[in-house]
PDB file of N, CA and C in Angstrom:
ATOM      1  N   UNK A   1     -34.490   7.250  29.596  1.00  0.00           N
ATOM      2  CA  UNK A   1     -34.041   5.972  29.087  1.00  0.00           C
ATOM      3  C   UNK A   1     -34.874   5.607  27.852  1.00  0.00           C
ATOM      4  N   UNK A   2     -34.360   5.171  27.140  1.00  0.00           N
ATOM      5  CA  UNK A   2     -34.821   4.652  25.688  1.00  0.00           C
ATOM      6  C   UNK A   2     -35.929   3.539  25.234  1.00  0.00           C
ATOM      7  N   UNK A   3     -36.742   3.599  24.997  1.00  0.00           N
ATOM      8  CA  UNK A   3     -37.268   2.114  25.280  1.00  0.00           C
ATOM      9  C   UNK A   3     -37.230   1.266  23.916  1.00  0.00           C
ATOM     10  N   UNK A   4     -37.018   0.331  23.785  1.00  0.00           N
ATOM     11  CA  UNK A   4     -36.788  -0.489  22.392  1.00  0.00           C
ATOM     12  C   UNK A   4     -38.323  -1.194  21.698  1.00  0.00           C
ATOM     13  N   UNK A   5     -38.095  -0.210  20.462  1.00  0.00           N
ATOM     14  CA  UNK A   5     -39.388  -0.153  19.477  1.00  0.00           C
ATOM     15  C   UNK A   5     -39.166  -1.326  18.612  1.00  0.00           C
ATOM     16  N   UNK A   6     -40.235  -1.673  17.629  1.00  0.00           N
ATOM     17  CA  UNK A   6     -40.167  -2.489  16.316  1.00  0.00           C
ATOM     18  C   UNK A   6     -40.793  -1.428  15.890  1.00  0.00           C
ATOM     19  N   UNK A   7     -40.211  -1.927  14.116  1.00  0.00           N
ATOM     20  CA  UNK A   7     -40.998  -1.112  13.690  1.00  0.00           C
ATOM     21  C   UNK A   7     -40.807  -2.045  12.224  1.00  0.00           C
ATOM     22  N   UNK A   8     -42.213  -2.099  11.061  1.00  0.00           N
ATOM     23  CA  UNK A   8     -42.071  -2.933  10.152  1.00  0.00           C
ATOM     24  C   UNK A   8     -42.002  -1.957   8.656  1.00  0.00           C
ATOM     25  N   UNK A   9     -41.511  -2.633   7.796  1.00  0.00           N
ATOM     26  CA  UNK A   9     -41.169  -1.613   6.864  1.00  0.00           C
ATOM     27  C   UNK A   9     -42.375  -2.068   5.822  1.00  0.00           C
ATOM     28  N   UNK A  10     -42.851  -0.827   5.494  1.00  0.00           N
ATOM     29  CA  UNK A  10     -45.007  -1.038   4.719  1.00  0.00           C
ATOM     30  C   UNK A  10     -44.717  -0.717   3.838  1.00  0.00           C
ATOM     31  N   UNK A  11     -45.268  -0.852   2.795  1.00  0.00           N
ATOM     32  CA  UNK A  11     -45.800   0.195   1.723  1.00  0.00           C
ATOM     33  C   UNK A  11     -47.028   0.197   1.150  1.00  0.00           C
ATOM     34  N   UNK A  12     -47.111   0.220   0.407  1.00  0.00           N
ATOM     35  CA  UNK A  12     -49.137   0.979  -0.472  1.00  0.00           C
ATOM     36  C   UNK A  12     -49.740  -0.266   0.055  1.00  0.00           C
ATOM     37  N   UNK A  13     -50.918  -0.189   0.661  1.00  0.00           N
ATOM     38  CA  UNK A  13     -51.957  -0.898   0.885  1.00  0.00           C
ATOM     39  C   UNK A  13     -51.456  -2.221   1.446  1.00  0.00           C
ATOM     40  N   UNK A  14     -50.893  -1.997   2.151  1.00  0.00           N
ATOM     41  CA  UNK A  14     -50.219  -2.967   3.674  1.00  0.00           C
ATOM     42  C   UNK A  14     -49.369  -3.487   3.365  1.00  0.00           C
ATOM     43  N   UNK A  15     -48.850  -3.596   1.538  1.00  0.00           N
ATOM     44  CA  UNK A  15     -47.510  -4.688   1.019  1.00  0.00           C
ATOM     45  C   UNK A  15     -46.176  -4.559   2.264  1.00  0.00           C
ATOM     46  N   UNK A  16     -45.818  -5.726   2.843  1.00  0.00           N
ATOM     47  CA  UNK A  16     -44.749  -5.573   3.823  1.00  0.00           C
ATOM     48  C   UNK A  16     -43.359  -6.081   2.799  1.00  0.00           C
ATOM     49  N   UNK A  17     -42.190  -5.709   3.139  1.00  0.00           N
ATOM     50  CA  UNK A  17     -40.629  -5.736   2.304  1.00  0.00           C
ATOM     51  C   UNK A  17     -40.438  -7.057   2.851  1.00  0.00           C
ATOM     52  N   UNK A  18     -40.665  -7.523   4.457  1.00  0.00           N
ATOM     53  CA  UNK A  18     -39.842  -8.800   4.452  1.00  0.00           C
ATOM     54  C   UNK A  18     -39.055  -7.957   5.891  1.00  0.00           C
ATOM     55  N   UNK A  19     -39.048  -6.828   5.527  1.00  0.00           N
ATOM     56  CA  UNK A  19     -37.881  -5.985   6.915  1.00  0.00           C
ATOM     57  C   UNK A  19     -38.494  -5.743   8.549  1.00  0.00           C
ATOM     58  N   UNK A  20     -37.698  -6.117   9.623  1.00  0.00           N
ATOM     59  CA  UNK A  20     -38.585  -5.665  10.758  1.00  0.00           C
ATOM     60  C   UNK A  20     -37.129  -4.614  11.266  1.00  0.00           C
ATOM     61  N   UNK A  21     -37.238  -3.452  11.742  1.00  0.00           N
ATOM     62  CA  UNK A  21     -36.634  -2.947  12.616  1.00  0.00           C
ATOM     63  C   UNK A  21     -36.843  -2.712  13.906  1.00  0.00           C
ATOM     64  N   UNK A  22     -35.531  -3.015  14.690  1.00  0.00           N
ATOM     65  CA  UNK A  22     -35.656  -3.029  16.563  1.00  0.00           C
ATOM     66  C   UNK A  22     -34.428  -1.806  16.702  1.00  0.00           C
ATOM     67  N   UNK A  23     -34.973  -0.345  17.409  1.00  0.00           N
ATOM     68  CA  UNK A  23     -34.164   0.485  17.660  1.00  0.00           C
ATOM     69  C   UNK A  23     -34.592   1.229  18.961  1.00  0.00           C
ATOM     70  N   UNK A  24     -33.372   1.639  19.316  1.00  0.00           N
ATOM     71  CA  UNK A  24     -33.986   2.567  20.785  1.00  0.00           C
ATOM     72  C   UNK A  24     -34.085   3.663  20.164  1.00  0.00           C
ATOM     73  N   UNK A  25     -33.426   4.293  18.921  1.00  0.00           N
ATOM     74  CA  UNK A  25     -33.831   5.608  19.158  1.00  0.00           C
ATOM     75  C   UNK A  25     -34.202   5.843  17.304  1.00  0.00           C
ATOM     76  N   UNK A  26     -35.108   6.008  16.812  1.00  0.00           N
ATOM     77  CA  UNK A  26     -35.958   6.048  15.713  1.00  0.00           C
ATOM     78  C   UNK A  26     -34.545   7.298  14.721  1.00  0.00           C
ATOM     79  N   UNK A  27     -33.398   7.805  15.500  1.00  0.00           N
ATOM     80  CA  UNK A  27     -33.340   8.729  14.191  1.00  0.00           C
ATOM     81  C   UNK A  27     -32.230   7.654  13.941  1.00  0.00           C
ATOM     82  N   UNK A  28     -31.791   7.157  14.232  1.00  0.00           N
ATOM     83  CA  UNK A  28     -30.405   6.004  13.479  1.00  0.00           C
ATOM     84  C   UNK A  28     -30.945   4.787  12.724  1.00  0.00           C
ATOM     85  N   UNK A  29     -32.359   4.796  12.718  1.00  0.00           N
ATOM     86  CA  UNK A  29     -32.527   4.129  11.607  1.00  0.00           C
ATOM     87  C   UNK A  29     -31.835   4.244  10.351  1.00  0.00           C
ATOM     88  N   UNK A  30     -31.968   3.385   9.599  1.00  0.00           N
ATOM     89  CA  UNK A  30     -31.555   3.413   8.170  1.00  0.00           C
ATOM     90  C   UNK A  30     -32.849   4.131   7.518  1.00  0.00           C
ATOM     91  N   UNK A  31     -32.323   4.177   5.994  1.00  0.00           N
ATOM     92  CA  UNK A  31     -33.956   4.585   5.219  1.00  0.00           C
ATOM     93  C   UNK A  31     -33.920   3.496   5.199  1.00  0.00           C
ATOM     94  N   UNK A  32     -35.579   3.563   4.610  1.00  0.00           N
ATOM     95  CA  UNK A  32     -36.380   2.426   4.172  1.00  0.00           C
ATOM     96  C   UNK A  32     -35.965   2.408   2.348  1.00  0.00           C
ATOM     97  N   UNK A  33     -36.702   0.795   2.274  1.00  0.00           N
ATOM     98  CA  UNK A  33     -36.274   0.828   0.664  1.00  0.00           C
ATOM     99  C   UNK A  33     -37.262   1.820  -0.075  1.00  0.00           C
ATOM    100  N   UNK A  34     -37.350   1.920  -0.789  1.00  0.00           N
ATOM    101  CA  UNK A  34     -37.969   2.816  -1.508  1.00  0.00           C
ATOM    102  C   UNK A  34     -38.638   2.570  -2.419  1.00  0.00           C
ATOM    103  N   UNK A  35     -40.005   3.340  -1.856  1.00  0.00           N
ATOM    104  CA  UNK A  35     -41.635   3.101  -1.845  1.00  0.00           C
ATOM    105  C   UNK A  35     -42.020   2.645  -0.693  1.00  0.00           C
ATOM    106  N   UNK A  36     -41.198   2.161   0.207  1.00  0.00           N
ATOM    107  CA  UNK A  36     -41.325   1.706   2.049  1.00  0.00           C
ATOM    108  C   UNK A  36     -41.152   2.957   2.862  1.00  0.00           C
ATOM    109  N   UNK A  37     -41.977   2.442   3.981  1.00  0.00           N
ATOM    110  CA  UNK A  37     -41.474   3.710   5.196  1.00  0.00           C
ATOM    111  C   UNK A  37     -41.821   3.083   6.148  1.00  0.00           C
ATOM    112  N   UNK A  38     -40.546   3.047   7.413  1.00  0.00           N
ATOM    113  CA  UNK A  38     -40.960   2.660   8.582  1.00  0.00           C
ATOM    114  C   UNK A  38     -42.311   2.863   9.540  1.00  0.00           C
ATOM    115  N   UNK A  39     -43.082   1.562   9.689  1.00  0.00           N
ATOM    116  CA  UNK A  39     -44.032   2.008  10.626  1.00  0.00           C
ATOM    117  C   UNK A  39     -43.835   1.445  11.864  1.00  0.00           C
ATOM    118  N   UNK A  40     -44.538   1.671  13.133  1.00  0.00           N
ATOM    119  CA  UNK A  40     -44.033   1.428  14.073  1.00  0.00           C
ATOM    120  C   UNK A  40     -44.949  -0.136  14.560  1.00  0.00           C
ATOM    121  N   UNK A  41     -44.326  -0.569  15.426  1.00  0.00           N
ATOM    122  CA  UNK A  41     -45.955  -1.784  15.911  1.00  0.00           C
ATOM    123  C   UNK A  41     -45.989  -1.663  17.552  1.00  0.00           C
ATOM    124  N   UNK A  42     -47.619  -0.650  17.489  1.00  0.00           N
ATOM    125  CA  UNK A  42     -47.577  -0.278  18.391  1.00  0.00           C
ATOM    126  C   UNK A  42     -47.894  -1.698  19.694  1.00  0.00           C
ATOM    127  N   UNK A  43     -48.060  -3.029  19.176  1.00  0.00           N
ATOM    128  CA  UNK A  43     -48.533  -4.079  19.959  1.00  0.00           C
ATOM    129  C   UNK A  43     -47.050  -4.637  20.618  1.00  0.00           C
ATOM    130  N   UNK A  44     -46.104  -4.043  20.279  1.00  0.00           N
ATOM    131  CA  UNK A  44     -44.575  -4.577  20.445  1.00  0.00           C
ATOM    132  C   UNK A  44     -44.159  -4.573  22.029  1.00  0.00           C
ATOM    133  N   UNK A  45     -43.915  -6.009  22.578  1.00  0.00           N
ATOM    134  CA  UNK A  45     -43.420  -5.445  23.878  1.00  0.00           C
ATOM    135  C   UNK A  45     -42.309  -6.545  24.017  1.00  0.00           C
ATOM    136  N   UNK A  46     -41.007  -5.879  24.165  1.00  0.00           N
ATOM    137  CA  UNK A  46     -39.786  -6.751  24.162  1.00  0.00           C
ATOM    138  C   UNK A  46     -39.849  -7.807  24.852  1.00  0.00           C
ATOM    139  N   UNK A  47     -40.265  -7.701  26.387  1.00  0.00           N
ATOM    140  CA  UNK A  47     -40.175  -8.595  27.649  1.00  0.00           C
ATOM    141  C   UNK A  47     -40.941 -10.594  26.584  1.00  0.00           C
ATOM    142  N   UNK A  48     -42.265 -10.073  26.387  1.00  0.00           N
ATOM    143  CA  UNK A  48     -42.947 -10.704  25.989  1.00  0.00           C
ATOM    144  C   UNK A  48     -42.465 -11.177  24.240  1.00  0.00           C
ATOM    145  N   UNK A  49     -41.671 -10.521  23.183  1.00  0.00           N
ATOM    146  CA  UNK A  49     -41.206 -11.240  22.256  1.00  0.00           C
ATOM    147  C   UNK A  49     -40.278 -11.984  22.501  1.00  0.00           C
ATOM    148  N   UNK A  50     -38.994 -11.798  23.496  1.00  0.00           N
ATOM    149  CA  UNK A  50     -38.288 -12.316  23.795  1.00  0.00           C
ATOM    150  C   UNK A  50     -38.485 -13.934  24.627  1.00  0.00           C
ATOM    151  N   UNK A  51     -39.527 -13.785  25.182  1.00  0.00           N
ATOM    152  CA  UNK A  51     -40.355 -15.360  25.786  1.00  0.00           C
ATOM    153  C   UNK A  51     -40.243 -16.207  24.872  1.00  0.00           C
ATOM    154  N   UNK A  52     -40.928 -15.451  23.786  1.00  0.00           N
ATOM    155  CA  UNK A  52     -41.664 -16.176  22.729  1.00  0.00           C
ATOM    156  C   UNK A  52     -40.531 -16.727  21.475  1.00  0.00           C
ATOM    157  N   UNK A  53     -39.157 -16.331  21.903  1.00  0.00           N
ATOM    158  CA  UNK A  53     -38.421 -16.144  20.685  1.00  0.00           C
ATOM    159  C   UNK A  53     -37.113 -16.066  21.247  1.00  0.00           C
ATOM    160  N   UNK A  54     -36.620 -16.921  21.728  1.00  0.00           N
ATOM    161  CA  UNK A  54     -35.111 -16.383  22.653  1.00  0.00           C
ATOM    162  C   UNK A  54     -34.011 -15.961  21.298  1.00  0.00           C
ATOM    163  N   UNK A  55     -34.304 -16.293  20.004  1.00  0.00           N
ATOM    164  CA  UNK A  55     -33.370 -16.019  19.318  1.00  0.00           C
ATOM    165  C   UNK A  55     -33.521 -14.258  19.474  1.00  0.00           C
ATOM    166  N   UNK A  56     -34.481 -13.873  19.579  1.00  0.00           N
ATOM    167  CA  UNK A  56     -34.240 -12.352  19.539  1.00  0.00           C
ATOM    168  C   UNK A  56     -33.558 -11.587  20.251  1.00  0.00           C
ATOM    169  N   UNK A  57     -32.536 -12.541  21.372  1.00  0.00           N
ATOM    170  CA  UNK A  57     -31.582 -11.710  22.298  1.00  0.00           C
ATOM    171  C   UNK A  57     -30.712 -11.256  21.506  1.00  0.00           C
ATOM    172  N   UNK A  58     -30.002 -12.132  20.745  1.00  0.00           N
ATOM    173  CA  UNK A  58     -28.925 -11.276  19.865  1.00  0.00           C
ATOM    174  C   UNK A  58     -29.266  -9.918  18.789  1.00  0.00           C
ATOM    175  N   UNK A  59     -30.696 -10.281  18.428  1.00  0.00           N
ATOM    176  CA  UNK A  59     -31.047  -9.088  17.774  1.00  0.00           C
ATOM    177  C   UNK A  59     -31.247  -7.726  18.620  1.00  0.00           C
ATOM    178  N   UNK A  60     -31.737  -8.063  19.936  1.00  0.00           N
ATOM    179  CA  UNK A  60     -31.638  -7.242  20.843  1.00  0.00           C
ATOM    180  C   UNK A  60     -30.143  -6.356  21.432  1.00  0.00           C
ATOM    181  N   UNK A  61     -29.580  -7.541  21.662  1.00  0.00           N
ATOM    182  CA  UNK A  61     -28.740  -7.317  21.756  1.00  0.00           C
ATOM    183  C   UNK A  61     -27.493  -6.324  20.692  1.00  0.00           C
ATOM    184  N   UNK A  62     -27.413  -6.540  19.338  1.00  0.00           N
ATOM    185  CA  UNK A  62     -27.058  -5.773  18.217  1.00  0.00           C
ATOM    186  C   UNK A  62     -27.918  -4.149  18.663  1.00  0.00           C
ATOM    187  N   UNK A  63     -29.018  -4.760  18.554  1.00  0.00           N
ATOM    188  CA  UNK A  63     -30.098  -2.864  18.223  1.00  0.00           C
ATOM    189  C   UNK A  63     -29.515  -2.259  19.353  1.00  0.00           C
ATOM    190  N   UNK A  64     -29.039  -2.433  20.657  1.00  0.00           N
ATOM    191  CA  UNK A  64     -28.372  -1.971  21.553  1.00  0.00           C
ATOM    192  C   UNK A  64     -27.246  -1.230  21.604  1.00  0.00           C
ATOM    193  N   UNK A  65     -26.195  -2.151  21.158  1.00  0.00           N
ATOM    194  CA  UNK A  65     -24.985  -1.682  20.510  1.00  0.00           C
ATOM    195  C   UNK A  65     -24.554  -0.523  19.266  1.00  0.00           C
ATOM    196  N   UNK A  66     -25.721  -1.006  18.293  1.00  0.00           N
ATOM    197  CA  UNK A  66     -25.874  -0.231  16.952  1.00  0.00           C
ATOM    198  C   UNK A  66     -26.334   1.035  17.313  1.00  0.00           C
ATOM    199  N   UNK A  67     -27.686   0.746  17.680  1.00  0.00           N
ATOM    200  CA  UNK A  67     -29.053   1.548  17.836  1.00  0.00           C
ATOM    201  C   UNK A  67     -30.025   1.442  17.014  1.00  0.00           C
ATOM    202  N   UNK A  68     -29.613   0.461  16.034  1.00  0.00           N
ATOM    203  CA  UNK A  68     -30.799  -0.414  15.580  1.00  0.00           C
ATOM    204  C   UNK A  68     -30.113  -2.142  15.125  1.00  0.00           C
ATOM    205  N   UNK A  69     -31.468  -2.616  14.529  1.00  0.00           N
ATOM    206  CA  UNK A  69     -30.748  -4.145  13.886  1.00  0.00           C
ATOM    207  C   UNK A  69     -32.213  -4.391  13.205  1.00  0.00           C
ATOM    208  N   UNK A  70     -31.711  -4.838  12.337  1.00  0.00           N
ATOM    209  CA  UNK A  70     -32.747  -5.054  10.876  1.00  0.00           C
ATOM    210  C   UNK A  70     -32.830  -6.770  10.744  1.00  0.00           C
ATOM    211  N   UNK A  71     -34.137  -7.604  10.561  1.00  0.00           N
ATOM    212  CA  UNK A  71     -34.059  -8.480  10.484  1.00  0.00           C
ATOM    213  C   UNK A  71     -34.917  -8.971   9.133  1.00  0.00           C
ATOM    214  N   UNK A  72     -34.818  -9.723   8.340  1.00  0.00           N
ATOM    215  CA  UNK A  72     -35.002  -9.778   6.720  1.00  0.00           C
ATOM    216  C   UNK A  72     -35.962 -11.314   6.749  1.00  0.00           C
ATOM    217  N   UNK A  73     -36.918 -11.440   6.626  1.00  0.00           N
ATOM    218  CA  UNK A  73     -37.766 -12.594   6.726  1.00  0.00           C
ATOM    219  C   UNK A  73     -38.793 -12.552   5.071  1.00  0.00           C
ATOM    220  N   UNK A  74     -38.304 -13.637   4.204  1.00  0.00           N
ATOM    221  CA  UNK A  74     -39.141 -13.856   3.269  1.00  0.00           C
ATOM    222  C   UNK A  74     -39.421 -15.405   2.780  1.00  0.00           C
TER     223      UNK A  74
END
């Protein structure tokens, strides 16, 4: 069974895009923009973002369906 990752999109010397990705399975990601590359966050635990954040069911919910879902914060 799959377990559902984040993962934030980095580049040179920690600059973050604004992008978070939630996927069960890392190869249906999209690319990253470019000069970005997905990193993972290894502190990520669904049970516990979801407490904290009920809007993230639907995002959950999408990365499920999809096999990922991209969320854009700037």
């Amino acid at each position: 069974m799959a377990k559902l990752a984040k993962l934030v999109e980095m580049g040179a010397y920690g600059k973050r895009s604004g992008r978070v990705a939630y996927v069960l399975e890392r190869s249906s990601l999209p690319a990253p923009v470019t000069g970005f590359e997905w990193a993972p966050d290894a502190s990520f635990n669904a049970a516990d973002a979801i407490l904290a954040d009920s809007r993230l069911k639907e995002v959950f919910r999408a990365a499920i369906l999809k096999g990922y879902a991209i969320v854009e914060s700037k």
